[in-house]
PDB file of N, CA and C in Angstrom:
ATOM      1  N   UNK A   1      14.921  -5.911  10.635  1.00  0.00           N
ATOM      2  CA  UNK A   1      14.054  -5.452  11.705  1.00  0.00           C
ATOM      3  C   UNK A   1      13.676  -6.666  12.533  1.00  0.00           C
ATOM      4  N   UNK A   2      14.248  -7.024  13.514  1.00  0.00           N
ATOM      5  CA  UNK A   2      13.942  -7.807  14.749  1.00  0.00           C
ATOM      6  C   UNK A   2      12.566  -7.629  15.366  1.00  0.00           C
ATOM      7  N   UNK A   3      12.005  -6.595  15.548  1.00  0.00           N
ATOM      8  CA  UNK A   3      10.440  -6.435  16.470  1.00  0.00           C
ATOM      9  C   UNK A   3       9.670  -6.797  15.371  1.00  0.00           C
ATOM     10  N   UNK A   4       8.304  -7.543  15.884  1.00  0.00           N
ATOM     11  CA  UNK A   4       7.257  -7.781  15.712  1.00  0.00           C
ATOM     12  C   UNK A   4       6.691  -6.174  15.312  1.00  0.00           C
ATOM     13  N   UNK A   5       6.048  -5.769  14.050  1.00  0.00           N
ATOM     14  CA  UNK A   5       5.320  -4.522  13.806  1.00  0.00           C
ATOM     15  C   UNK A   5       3.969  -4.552  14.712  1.00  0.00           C
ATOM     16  N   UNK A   6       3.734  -3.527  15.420  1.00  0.00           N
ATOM     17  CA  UNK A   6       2.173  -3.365  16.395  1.00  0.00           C
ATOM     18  C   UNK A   6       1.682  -3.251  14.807  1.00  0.00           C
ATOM     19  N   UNK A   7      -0.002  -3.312  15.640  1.00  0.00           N
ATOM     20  CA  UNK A   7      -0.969  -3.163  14.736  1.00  0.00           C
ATOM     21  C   UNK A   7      -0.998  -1.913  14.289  1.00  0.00           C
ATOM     22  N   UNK A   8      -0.658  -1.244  14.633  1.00  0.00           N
ATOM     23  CA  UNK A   8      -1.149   0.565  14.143  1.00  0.00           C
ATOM     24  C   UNK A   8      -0.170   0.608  13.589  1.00  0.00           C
ATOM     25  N   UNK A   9       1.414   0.046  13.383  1.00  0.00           N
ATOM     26  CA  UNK A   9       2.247   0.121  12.388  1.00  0.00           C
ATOM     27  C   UNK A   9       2.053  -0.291  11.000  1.00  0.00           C
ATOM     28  N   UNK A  10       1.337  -1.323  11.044  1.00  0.00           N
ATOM     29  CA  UNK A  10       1.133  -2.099  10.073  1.00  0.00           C
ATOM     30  C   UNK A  10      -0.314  -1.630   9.337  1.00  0.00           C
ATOM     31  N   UNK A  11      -1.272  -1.011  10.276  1.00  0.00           N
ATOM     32  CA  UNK A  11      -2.608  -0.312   9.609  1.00  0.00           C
ATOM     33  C   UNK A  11      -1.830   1.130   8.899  1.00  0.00           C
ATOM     34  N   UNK A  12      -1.041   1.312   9.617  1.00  0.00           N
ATOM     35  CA  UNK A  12      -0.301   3.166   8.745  1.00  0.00           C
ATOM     36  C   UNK A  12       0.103   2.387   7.686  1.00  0.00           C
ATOM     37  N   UNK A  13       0.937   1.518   7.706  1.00  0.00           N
ATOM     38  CA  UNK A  13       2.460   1.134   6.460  1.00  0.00           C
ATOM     39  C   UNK A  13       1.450   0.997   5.407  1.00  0.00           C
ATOM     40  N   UNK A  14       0.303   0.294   5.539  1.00  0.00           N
ATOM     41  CA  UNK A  14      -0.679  -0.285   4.385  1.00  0.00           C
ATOM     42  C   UNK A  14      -1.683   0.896   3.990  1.00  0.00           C
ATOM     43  N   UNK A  15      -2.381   1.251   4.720  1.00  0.00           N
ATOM     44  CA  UNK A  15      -2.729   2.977   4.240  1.00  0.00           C
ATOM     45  C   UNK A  15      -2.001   3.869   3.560  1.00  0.00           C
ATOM     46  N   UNK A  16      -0.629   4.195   4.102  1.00  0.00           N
ATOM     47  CA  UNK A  16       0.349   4.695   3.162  1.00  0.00           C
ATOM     48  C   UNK A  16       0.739   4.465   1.862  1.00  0.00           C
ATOM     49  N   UNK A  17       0.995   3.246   1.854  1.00  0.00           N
ATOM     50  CA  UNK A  17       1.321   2.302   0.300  1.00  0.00           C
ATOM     51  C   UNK A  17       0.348   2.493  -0.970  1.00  0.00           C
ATOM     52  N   UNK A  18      -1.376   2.464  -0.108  1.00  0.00           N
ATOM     53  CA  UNK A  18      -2.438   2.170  -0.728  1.00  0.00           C
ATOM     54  C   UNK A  18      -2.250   3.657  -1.533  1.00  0.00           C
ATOM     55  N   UNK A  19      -2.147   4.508  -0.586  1.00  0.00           N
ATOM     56  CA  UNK A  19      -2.259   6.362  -1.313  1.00  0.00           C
ATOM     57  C   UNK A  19      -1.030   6.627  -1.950  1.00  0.00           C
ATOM     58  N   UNK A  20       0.417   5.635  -1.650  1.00  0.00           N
ATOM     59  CA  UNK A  20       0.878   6.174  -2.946  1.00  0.00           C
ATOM     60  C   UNK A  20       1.274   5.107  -4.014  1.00  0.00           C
ATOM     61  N   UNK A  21       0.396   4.143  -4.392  1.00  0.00           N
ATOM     62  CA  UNK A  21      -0.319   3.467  -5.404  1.00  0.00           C
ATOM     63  C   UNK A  21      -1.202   4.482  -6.141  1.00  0.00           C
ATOM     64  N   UNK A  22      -2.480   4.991  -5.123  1.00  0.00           N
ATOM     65  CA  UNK A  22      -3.065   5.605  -6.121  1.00  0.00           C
ATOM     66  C   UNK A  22      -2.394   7.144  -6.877  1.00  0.00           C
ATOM     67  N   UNK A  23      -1.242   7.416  -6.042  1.00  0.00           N
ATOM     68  CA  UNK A  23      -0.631   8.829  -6.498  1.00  0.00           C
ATOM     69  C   UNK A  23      -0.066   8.319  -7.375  1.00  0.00           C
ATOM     70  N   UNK A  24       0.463   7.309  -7.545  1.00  0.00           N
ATOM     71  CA  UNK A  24       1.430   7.304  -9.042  1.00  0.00           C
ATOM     72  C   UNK A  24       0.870   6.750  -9.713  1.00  0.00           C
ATOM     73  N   UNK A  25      -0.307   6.262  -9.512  1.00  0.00           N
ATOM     74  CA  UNK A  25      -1.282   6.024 -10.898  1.00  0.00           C
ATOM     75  C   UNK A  25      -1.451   7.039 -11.417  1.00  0.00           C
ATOM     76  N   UNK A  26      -1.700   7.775 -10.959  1.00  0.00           N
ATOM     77  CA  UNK A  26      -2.733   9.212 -11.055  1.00  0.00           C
ATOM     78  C   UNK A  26      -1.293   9.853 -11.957  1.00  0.00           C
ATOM     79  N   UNK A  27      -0.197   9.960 -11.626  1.00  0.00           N
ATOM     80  CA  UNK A  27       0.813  10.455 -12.434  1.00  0.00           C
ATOM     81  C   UNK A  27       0.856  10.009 -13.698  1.00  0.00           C
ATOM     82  N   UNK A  28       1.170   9.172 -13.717  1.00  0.00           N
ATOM     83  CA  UNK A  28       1.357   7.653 -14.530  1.00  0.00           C
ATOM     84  C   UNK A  28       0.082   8.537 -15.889  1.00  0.00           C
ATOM     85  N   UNK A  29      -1.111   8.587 -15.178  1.00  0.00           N
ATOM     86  CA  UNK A  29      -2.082   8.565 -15.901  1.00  0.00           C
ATOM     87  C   UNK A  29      -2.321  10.524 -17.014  1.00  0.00           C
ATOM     88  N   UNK A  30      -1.684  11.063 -16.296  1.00  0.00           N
ATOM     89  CA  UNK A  30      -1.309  12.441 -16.568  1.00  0.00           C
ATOM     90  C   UNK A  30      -0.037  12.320 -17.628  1.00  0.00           C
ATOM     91  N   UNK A  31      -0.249  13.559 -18.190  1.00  0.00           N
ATOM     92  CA  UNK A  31       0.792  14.123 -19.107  1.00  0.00           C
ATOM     93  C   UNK A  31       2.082  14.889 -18.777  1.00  0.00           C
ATOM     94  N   UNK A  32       2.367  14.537 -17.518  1.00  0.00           N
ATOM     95  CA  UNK A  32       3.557  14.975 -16.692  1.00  0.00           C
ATOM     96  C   UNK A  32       4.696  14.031 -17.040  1.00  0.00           C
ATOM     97  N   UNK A  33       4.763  13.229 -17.350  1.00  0.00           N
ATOM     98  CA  UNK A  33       5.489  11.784 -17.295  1.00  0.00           C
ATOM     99  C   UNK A  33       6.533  12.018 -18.545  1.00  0.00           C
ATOM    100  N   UNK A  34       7.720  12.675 -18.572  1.00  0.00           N
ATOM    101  CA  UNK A  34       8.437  12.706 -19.023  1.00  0.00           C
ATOM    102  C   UNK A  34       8.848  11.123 -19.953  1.00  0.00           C
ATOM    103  N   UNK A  35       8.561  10.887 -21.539  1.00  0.00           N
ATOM    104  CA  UNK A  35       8.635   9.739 -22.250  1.00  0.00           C
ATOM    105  C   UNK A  35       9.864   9.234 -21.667  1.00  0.00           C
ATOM    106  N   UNK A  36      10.908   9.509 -21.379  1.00  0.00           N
ATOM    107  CA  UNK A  36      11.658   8.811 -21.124  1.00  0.00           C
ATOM    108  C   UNK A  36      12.447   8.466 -19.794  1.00  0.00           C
ATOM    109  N   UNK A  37      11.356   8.708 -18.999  1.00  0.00           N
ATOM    110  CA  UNK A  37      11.375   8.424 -17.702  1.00  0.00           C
ATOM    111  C   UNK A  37       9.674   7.416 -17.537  1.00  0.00           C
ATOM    112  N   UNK A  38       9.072   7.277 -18.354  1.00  0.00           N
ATOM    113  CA  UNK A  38       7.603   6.431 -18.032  1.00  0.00           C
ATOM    114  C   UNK A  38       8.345   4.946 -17.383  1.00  0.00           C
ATOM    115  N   UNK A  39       9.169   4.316 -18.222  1.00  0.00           N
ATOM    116  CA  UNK A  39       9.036   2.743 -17.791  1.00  0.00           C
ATOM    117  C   UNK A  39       9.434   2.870 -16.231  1.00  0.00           C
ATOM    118  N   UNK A  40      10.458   3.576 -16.091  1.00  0.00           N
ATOM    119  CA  UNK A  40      10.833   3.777 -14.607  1.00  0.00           C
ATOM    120  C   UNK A  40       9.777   4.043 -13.894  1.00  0.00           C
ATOM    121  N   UNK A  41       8.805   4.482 -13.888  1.00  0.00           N
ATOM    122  CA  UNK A  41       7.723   5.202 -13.194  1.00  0.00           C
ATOM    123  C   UNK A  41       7.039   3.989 -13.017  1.00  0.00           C
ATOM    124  N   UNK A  42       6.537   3.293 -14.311  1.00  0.00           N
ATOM    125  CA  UNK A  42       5.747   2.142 -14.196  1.00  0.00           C
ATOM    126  C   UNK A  42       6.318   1.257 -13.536  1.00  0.00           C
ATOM    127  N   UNK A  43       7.570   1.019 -12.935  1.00  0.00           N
ATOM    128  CA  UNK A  43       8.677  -0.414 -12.387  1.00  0.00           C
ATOM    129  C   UNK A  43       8.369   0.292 -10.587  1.00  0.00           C
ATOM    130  N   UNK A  44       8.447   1.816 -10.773  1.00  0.00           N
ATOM    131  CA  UNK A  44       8.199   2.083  -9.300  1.00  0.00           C
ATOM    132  C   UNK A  44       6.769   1.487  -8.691  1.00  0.00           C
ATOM    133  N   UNK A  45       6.021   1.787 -10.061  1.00  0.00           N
ATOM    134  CA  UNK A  45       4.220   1.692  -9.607  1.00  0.00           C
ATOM    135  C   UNK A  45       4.413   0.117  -9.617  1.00  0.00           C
ATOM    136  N   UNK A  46       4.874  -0.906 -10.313  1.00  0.00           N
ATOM    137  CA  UNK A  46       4.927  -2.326  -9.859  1.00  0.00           C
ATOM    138  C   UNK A  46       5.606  -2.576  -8.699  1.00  0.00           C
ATOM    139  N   UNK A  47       6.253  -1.944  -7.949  1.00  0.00           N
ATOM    140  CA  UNK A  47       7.252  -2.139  -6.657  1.00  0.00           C
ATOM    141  C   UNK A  47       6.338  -1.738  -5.931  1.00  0.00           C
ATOM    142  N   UNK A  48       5.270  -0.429  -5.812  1.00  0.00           N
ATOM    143  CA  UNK A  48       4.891   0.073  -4.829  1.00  0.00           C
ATOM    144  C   UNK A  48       3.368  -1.235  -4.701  1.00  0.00           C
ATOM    145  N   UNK A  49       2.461  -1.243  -5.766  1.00  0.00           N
ATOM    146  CA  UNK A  49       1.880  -2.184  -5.974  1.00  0.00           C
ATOM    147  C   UNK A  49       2.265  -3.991  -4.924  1.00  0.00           C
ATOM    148  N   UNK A  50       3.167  -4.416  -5.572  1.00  0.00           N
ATOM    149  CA  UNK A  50       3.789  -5.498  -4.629  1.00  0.00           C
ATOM    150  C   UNK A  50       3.863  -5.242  -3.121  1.00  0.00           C
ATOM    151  N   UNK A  51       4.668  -4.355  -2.514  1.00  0.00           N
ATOM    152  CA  UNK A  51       4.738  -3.432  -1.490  1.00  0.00           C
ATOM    153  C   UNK A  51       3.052  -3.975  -0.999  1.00  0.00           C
ATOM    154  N   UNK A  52       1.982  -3.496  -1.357  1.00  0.00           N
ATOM    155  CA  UNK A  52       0.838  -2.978  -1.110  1.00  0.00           C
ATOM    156  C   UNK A  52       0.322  -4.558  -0.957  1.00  0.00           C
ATOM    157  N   UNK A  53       0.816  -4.999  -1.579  1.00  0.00           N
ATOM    158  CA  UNK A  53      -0.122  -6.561  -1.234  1.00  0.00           C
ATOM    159  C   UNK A  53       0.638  -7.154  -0.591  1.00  0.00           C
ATOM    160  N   UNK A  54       1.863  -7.281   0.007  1.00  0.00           N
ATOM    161  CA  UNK A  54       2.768  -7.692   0.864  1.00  0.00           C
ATOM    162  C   UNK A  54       2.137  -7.426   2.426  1.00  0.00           C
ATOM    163  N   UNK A  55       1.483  -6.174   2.220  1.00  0.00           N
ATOM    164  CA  UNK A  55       1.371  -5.953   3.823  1.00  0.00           C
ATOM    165  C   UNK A  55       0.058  -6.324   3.543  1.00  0.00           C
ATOM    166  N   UNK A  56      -1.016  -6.047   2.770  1.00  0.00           N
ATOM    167  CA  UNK A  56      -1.954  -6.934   3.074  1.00  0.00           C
ATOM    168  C   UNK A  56      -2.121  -7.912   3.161  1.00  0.00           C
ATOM    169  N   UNK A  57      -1.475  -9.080   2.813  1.00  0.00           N
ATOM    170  CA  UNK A  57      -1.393 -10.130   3.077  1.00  0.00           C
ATOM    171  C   UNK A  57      -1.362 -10.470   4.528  1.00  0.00           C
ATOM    172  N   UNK A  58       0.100  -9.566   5.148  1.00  0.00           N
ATOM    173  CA  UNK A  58       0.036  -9.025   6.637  1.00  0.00           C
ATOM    174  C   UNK A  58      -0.981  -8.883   7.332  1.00  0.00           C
ATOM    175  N   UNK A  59      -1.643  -8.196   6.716  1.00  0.00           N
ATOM    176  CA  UNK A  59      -2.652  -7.478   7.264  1.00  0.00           C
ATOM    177  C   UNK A  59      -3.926  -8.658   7.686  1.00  0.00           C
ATOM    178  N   UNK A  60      -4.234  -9.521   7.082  1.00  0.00           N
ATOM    179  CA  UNK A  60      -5.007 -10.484   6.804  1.00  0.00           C
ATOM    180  C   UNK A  60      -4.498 -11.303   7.545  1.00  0.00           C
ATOM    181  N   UNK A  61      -3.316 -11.710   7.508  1.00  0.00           N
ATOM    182  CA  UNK A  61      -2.959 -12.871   8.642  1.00  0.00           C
ATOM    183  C   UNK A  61      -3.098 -12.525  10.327  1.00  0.00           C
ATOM    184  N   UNK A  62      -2.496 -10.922  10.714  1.00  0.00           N
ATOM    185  CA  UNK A  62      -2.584 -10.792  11.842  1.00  0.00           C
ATOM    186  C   UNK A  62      -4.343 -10.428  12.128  1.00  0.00           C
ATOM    187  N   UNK A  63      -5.295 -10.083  11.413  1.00  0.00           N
ATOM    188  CA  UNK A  63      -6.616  -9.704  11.819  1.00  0.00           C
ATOM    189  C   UNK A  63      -7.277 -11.847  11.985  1.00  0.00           C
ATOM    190  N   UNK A  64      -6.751 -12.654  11.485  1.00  0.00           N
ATOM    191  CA  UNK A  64      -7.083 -13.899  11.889  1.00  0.00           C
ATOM    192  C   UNK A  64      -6.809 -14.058  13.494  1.00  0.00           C
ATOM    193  N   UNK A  65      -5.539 -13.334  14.074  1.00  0.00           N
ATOM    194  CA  UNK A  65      -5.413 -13.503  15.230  1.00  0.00           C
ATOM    195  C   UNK A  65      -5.674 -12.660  16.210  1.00  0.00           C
ATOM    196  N   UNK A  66      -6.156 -11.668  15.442  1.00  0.00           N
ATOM    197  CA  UNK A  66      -6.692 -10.301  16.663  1.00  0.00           C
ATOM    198  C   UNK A  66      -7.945  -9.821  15.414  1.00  0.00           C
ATOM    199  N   UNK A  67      -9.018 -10.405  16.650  1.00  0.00           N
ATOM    200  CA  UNK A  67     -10.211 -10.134  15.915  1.00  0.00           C
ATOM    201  C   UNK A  67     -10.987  -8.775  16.058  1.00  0.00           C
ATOM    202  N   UNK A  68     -10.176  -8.018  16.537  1.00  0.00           N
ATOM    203  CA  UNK A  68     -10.708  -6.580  17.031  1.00  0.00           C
ATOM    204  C   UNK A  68     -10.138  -5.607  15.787  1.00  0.00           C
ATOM    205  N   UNK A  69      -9.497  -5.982  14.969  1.00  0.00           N
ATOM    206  CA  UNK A  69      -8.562  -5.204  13.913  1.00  0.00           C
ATOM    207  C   UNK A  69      -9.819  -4.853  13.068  1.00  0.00           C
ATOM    208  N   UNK A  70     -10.482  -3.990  12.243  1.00  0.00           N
ATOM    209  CA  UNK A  70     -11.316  -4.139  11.041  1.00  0.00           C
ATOM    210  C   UNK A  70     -10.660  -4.654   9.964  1.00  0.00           C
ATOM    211  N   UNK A  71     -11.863  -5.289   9.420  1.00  0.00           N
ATOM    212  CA  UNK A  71     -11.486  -5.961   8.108  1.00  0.00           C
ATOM    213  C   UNK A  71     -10.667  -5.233   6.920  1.00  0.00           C
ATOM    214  N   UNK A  72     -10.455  -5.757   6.079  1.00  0.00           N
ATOM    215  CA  UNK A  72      -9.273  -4.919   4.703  1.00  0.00           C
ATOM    216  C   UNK A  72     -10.296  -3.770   4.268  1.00  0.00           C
ATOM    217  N   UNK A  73     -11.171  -4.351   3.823  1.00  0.00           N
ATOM    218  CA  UNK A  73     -11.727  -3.310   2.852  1.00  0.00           C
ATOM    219  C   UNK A  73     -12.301  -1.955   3.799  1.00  0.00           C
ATOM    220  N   UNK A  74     -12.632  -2.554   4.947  1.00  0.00           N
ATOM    221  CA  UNK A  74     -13.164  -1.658   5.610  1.00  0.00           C
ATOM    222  C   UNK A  74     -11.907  -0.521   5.699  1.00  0.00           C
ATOM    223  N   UNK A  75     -10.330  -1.096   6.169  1.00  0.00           N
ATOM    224  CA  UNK A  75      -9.612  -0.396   6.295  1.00  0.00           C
ATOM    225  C   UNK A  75      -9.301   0.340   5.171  1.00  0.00           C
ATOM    226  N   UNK A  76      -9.378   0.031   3.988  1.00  0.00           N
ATOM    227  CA  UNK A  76      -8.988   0.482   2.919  1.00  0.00           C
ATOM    228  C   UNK A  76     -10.261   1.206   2.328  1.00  0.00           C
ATOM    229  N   UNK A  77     -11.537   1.419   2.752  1.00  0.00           N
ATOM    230  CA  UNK A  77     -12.579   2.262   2.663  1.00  0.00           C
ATOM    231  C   UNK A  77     -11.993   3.826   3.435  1.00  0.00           C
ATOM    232  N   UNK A  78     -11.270   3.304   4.570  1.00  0.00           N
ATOM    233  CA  UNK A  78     -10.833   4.549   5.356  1.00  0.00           C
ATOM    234  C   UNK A  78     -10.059   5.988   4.432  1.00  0.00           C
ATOM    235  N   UNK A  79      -9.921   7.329   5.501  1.00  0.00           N
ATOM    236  CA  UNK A  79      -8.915   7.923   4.587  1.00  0.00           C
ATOM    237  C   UNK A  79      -8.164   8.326   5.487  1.00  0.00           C
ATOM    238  N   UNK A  80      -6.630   8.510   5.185  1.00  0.00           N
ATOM    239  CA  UNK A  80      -5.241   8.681   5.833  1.00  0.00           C
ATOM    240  C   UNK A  80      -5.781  10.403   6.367  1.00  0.00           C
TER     241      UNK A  80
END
């Protein structure tokens, strides 16, 4: 991907990630989880996890340069 992500790309991508972090916890944490499909589940929830702090990190660097962005938590107080 050549373009620079706008801000509202990058506030969705990280909102998104955040809700499905907490959805596959929430699986993860249920009795749905077929035993022999769990580790896979848990390698997705470490990918999506990583994922999730990747763009916040993002997220944090571009709100240093555009001070009009709200802060993380605030964004992550929000709901999709």
């Amino acid at each position: 991907m050549s373009e620079k992500l706008t801000n509202n790309a990058l506030i969705y991508a990280t909102l998104a990630l955040n809700s499905e972090v907490e959805l596959q916890r929430e699986y993860l944490d249920s009795d749905d989880v077929p035993a022999d499909e769990r580790e896979n589940e848990e390698e997705m929830l470490d990918d999506l996890e990583q994922a999730f702090m990747e763009f916040v990190d993002l997220y944090k660097g571009r709100c240093k340069a555009d001070k009009q962005l709200p802060p993380i938590e605030e964004l992550l107080d929000s709901q999709l």
